[in-house]
Protein backbone atom coordinates (compact mmCIF):
# COMPACT_ATOMS: atom_id res chain seq x y z
CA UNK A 1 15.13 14.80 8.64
CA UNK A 2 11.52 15.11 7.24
CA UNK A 3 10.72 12.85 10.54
CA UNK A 4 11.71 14.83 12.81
CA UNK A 5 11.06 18.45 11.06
CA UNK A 6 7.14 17.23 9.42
CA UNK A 7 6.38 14.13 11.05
CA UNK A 8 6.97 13.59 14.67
CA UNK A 9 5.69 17.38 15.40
CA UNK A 10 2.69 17.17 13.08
CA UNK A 11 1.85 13.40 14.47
CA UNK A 12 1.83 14.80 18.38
CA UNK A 13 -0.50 17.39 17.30
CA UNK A 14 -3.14 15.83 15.28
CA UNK A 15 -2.87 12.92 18.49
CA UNK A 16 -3.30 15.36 21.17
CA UNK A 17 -6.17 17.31 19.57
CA UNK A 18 -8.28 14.49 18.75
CA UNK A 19 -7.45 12.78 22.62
CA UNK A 20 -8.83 16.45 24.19
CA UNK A 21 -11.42 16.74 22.13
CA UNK A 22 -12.81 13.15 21.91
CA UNK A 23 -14.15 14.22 18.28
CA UNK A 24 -13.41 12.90 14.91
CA UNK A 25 -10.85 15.17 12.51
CA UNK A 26 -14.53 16.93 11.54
CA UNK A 27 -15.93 18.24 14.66
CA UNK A 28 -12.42 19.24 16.47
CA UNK A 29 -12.57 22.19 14.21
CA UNK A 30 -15.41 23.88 15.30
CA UNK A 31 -12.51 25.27 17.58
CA UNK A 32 -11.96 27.28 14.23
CA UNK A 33 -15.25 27.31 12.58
CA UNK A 34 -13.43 29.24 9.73
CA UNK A 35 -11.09 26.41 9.20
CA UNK A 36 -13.44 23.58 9.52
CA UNK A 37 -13.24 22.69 5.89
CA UNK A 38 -9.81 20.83 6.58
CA UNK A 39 -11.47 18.22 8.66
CA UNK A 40 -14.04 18.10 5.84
CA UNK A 41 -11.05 17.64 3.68
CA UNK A 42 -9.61 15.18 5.24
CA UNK A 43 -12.54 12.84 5.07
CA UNK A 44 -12.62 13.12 1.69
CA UNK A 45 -9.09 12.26 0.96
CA UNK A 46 -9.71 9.75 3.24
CA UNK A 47 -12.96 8.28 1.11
CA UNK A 48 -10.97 8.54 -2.20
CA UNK A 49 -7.80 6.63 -0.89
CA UNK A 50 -10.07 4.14 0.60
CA UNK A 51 -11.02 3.26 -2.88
CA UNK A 52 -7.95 3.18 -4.46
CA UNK A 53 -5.64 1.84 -1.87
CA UNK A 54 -7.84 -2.06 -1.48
CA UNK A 55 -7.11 -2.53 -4.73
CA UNK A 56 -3.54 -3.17 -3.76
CA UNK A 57 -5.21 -5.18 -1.37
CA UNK A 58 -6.89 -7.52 -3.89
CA UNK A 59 -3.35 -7.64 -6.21
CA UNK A 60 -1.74 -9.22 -2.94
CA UNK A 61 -4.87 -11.69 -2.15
CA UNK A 62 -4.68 -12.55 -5.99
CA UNK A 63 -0.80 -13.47 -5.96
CA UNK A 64 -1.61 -14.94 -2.30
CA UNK A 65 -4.15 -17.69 -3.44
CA UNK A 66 -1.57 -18.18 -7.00
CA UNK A 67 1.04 -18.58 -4.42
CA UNK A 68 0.04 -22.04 -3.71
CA UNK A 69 1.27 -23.89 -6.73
CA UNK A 70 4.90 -25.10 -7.70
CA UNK A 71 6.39 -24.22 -9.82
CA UNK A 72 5.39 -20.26 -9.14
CA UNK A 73 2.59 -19.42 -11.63
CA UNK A 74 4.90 -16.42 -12.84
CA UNK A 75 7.91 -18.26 -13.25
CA UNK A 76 6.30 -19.79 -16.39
CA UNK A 77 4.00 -17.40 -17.93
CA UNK A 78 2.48 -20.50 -19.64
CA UNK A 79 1.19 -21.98 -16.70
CA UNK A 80 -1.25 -18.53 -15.68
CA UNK A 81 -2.47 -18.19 -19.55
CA UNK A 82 -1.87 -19.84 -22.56
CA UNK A 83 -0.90 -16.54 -24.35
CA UNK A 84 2.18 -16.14 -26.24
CA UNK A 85 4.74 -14.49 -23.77
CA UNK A 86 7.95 -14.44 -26.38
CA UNK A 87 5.97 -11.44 -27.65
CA UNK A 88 8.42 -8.69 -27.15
CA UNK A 89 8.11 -6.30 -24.36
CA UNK A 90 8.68 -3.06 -26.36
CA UNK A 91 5.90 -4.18 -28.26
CA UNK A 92 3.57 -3.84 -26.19
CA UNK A 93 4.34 -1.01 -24.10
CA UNK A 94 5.24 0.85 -26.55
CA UNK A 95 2.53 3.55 -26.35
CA UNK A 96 3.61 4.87 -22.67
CA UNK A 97 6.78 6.51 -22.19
CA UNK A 98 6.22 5.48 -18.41
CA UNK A 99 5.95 2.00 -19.30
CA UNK A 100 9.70 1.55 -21.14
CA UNK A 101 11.54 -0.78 -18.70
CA UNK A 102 14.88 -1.68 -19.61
CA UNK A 103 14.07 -5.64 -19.78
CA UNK A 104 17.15 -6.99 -19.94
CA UNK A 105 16.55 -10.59 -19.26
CA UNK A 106 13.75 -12.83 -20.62
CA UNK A 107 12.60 -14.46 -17.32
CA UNK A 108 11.98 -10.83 -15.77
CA UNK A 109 10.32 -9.52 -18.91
CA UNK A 110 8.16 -12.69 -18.75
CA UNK A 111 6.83 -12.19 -15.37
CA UNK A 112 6.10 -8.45 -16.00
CA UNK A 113 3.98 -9.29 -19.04
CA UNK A 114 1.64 -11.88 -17.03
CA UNK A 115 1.43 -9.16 -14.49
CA UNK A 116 0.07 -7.05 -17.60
CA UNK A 117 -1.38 -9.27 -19.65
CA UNK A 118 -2.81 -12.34 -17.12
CA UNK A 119 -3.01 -10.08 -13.89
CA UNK A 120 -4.33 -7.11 -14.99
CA UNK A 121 -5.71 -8.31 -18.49
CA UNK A 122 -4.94 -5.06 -19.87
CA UNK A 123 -6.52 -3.91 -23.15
CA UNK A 124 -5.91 -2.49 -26.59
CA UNK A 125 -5.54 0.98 -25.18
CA UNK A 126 -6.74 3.33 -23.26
CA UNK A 127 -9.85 4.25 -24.15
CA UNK A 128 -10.90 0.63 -24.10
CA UNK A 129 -11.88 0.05 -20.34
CA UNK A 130 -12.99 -3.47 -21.08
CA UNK A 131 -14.53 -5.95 -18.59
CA UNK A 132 -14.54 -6.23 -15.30
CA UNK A 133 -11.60 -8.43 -14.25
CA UNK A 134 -13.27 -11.14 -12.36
CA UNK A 135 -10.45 -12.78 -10.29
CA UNK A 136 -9.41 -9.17 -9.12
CA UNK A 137 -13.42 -8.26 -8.65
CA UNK A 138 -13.48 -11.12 -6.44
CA UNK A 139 -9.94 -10.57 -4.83
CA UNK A 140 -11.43 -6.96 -3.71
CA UNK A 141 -14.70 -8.27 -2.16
CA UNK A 142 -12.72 -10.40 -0.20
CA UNK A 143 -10.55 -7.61 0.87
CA UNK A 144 -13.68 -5.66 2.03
CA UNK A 145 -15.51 -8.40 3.72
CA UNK A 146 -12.22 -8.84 5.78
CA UNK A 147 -12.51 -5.08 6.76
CA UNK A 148 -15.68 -4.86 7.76
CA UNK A 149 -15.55 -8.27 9.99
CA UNK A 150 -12.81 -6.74 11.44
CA UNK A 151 -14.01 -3.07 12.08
CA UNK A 152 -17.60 -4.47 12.58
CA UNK A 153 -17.62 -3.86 16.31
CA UNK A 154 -15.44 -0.29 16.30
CA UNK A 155 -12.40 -0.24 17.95
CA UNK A 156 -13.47 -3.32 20.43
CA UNK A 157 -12.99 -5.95 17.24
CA UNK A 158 -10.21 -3.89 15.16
CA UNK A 159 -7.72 -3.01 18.61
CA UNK A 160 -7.77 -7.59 18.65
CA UNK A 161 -7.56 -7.81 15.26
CA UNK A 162 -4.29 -5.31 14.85
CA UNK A 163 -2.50 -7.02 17.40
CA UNK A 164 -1.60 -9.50 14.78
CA UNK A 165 -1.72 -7.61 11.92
CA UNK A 166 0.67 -5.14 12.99
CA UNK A 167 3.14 -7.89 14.60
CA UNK A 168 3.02 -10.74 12.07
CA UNK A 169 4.60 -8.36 9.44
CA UNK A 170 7.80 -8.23 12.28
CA UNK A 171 8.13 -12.27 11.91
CA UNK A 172 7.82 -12.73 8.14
CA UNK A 173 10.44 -9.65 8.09
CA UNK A 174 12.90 -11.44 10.40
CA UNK A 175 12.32 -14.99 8.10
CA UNK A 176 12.92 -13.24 4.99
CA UNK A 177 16.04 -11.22 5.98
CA UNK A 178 17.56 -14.74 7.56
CA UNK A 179 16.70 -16.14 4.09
CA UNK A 180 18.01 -13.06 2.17
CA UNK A 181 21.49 -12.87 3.89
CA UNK A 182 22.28 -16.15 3.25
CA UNK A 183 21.57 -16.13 -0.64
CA UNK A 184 24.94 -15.50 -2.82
CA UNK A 185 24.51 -11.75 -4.24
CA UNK A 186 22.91 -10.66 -1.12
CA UNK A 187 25.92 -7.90 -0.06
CA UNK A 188 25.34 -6.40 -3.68
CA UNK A 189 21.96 -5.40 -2.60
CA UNK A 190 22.14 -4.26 0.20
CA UNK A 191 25.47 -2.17 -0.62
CA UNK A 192 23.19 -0.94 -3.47
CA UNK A 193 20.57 -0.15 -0.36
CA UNK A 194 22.76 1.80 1.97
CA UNK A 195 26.85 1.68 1.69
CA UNK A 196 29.42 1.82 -0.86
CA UNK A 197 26.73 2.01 -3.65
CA UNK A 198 24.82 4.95 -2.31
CA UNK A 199 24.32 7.60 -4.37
CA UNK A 200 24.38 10.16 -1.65
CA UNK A 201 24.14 13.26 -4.35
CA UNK A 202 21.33 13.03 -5.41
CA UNK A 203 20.16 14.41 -1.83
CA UNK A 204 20.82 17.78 -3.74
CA UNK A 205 17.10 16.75 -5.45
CA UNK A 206 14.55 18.42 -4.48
CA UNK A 207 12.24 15.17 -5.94
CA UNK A 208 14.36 13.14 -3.40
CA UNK A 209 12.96 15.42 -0.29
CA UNK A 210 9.59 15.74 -1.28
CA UNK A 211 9.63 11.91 -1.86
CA UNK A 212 10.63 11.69 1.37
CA UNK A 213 7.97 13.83 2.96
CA UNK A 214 5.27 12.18 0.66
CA UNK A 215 6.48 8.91 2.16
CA UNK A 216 6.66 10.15 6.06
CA UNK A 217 2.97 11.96 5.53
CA UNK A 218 1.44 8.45 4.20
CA UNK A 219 2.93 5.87 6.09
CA UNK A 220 2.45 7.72 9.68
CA UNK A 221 -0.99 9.18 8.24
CA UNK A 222 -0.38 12.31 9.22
CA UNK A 223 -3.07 15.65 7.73
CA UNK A 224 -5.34 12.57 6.70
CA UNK A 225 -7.72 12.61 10.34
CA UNK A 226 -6.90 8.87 10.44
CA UNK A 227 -4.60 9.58 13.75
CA UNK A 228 -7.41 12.42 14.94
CA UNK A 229 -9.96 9.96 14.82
CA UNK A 230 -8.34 6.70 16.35
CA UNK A 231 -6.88 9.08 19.23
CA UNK A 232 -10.81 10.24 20.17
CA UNK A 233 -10.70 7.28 21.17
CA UNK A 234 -8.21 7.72 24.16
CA UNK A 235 -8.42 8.36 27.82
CA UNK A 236 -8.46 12.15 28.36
CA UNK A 237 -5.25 11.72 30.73
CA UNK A 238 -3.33 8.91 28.22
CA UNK A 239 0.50 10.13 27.24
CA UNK A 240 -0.07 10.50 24.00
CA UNK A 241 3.44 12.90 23.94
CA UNK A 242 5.35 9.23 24.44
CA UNK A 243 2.73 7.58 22.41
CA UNK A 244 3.51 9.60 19.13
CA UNK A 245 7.48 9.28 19.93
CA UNK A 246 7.62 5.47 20.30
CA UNK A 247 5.05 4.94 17.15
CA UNK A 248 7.35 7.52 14.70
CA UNK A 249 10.45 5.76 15.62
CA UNK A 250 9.42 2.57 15.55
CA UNK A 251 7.27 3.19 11.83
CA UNK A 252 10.20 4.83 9.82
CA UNK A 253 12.80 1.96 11.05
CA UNK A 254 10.68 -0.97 10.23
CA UNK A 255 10.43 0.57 7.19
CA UNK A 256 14.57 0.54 7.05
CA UNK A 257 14.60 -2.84 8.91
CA UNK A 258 12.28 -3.80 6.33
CA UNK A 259 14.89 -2.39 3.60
CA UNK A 260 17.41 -4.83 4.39
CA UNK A 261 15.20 -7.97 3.95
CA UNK A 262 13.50 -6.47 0.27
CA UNK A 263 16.93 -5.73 -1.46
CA UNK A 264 18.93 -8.36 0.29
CA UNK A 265 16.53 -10.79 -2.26
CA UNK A 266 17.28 -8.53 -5.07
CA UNK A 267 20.89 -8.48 -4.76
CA UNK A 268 20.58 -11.93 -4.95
CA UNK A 269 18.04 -11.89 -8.40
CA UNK A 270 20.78 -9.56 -9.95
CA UNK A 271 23.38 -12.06 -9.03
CA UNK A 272 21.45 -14.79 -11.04
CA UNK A 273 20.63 -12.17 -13.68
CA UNK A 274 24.53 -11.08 -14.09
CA UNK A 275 22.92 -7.80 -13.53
CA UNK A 276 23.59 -4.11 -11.40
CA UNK A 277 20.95 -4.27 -9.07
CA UNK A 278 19.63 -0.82 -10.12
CA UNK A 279 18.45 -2.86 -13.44
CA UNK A 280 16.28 -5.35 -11.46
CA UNK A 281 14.91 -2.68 -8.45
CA UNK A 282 11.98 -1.11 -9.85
CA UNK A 283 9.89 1.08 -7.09
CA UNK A 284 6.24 0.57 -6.48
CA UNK A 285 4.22 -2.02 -7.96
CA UNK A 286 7.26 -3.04 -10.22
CA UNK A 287 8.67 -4.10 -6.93
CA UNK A 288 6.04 -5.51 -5.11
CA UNK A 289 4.38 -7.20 -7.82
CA UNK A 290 7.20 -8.07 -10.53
CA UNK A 291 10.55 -7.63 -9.33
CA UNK A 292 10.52 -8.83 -5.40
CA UNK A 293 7.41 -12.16 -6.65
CA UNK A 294 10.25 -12.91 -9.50
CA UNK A 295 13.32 -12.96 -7.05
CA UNK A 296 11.23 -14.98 -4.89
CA UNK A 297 10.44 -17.67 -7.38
CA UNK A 298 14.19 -18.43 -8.13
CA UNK A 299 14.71 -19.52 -3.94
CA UNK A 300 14.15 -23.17 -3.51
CA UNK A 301 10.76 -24.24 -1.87
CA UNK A 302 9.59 -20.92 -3.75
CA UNK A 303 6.07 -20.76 -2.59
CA UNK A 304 6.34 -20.62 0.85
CA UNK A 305 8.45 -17.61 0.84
CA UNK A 306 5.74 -16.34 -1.55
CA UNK A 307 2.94 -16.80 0.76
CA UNK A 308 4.51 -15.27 3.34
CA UNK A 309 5.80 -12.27 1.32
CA UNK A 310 2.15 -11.56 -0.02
CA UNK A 311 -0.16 -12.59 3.57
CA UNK A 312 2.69 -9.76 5.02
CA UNK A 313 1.27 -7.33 2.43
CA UNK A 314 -2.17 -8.08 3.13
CA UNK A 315 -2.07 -7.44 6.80
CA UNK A 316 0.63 -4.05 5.86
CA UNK A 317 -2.67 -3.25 3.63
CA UNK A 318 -5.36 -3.80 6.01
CA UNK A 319 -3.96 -1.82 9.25
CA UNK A 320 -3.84 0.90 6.67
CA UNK A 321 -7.60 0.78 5.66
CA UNK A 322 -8.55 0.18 9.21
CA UNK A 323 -7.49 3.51 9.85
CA UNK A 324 -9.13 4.94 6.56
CA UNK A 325 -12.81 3.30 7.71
CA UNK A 326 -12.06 4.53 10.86
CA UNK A 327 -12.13 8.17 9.49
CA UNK A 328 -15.20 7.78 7.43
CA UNK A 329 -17.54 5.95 10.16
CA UNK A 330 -16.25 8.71 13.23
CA UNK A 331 -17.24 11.89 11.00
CA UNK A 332 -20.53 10.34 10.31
CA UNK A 333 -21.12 8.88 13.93
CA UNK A 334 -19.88 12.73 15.10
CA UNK A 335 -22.47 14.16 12.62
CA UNK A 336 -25.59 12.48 13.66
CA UNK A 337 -24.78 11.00 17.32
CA UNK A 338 -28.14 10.52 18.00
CA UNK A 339 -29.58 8.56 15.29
CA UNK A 340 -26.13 6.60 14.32
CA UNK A 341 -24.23 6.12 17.42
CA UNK A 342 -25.67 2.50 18.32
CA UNK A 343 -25.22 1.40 14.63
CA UNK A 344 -21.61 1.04 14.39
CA UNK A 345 -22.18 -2.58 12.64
CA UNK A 346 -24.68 -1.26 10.01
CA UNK A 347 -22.40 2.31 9.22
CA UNK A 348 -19.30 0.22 8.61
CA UNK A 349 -20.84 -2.94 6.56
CA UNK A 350 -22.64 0.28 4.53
CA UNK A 351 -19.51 2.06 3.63
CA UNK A 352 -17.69 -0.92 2.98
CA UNK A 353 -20.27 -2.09 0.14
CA UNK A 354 -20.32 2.04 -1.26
CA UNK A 355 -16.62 1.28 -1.61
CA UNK A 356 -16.59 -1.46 -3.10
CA UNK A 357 -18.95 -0.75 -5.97
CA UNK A 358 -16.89 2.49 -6.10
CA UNK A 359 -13.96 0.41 -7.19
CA UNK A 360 -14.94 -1.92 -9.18
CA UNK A 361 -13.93 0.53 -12.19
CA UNK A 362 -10.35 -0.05 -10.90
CA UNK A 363 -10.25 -4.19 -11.72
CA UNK A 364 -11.61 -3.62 -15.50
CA UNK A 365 -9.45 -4.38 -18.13
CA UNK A 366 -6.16 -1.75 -18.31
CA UNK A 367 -3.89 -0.02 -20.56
CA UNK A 368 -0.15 0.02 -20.37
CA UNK A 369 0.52 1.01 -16.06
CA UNK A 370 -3.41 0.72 -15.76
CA UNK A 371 -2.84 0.89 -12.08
CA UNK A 372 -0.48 3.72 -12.19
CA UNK A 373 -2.51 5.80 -14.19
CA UNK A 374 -5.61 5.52 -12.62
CA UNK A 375 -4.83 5.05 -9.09
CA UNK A 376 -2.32 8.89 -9.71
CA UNK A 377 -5.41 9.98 -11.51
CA UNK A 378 -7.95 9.28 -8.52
CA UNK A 379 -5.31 10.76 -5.97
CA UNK A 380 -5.05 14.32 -8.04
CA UNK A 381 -8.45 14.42 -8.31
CA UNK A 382 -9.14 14.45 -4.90
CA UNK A 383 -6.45 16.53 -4.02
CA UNK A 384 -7.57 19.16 -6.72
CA UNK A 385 -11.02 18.50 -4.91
CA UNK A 386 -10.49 19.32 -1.66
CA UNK A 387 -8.41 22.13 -2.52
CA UNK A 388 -11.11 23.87 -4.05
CA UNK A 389 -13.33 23.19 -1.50
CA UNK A 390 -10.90 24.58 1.32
């Protein structure tokens, strides 16, 4: 529903003005000068997110590179650190209210801790922002040098570049949902996804549609100048009506298809746990990072599926920030055409290493939900921001 009433409407719109106008999501408001803080906006968003978002980047290279060991790193918390791990979970998350997971097996509430305490090599608390993580540090210049090989040239090296990005997720999808299917549990997930273990009243919540919005505004970019921007790009006469049809309906049901293959695995992990499948789903980086890697380590010849699961993340990841830089490097070529227009190379390689300084703060050593915390924190801010300056 929030498709087809926000999405699909707002997506032909934002594609169509920034195809006539052959201007970044800046300049095509000079049509209404009065209004031309929303482009401005939207840049900024854009910069912030930028920041935030490659860190997610760098967690997936991390677990990538770890992925190539056996047994799985985090299926033995001894082999990542040599830290006690029988320490008790409510011990040390104690001081966040988010933070109280119902653990309710050991082997999950092992890898969760090595995600705190190894990953993210949390501190004492809060106000301690410790070191700079160095495997993450590194993790995150890698993730930047692969954007800015790949956006280095504008949209001659990035169009190349996304043909695999954006199709390779497709294959490891199809592999893992083959794989999932055939594990013993697998029906309990995916019931718990969408059939007899639906809870279909809670879509009397409001938080339930304005999830769903928040989730149809991010993933198809929409109010962000990411689709303005790329779509400058067009031929003046290009059918960008079809163009935003086929790319809606094809973005929200690879996100369904994609549904399927994720809790097909977990139905499977709650089988082995003797546990609902509600008690081993967790949503964000609990799923990405804990729950999904710890499923994955149980299924024999456990790294491969691991590689594949994270390198599928990565390249998820990176046609995101593609479109992010994209933003960024249009306004500014838009600003100043004459003195920046022939230095596509230098702009992008410029605001990739501003970016990257600018989060470093966000791979020091973290608190209880580090991530959570800060990343929300750095998404209000700029949302408070740009409201003010509107």
């Amino acid at each position: 529903i929030m498709l087809a009433v926000a999405g699909m409407p707002i997506f032909f719109m934002e594609s169509s003005f920034g195809q006539f106008c052959s201007q970044g999501p800046i300049n095509v408001w000079k049509a209404v000068p009065i209004l031309q803080g929303v482009g401005i906006t939207m840049m900024l968003v854009n910069t912030f997110v930028s920041v935030y978002y490659n860190i997610i980047i760098a967690y997936s290279i991390y677990y990538l590179f770890a992925s190539f060991q056996f047994p799985l790193p985090w299926s033995e918390c001894t082999s990542w650190s040599v830290m006690d791990c029988n320490i008790t979970a409510r011990g040390l998350t104690s001081s966040s209210s988010h933070a109280k997971i119902h653990y309710k097996q050991e082997s999950f509430c092992m890898n969760t801790l090595c995600f705190s305490l190894v990953v993210l090599q949390r501190t004492s608390s809060i106000d301690d922002t410790g070191p700079v993580v160095w495997h993450l540090a590194l993790s995150l210049l890698l993730a930047w040098i692969l954007i800015a090989a790949a956006l280095f040239r504008g949209i001659e090296s990035s169009g190349k570049v996304v043909y695999f990005t954006a199709t390779f997720p497709y294959a490891v999808l199809i592999i893992l949902l083959i794989r999932g299917v055939t594990l013993e549990g697998a029906r309990d997930g995916i019931e718990y996804y969408i059939g007899s273990q639906s809870n279909l009243t809670k879509l009397a919540d409001a938080e339930v549609w304005k999830d769903a919005a928040t989730q149809i505004f991010f993933s198809l970019c929409i109010a962000w100048g990411g689709l303005t921007a790329l779509a400058s790009y067009n031929k003046f006469h290009n059918n960008c009506y079809k163009d935003s049809i086929i790319v809606c309906i094809t973005n929200c049901s690879t996100s369904i298809f994609a549904g399927f293959a994720i809790f097909s695995v977990l139905g499977h992990m709650a089988h082995v746990y003797g546990r609902p499948v509600s008690e081993v789903a967790q949503a964000g980086f609990g799923l990405a990072f804990i729950a999904y890697p710890d499923a994955l380590s149980k299924l024999p010849i456990s790294p491969l599926w691991s590689i594949l699961f994270f390198f599928m993340l990565i390249t998820l990841g990176l046609d995101s920030q593609f479109a992010g830089i994209e933003v960024i490097t249009t306004c500014l070529q838009d600003a100043y055409p004459a003195m920046l227009k022939s230095k596509r190379g230098l702009i992008t390689v410029v605001i990739c290493v501003v970016l990257f300084l600018l989060g470093l703060p966000c791979v020091t050593g973290v608190h209880p939900l580090p991530s959570l915390i800060r990343l929300t924190a750095c998404r209000n801010m700029s949302i408070t921001f740009c409201s003010v300056l509107i």
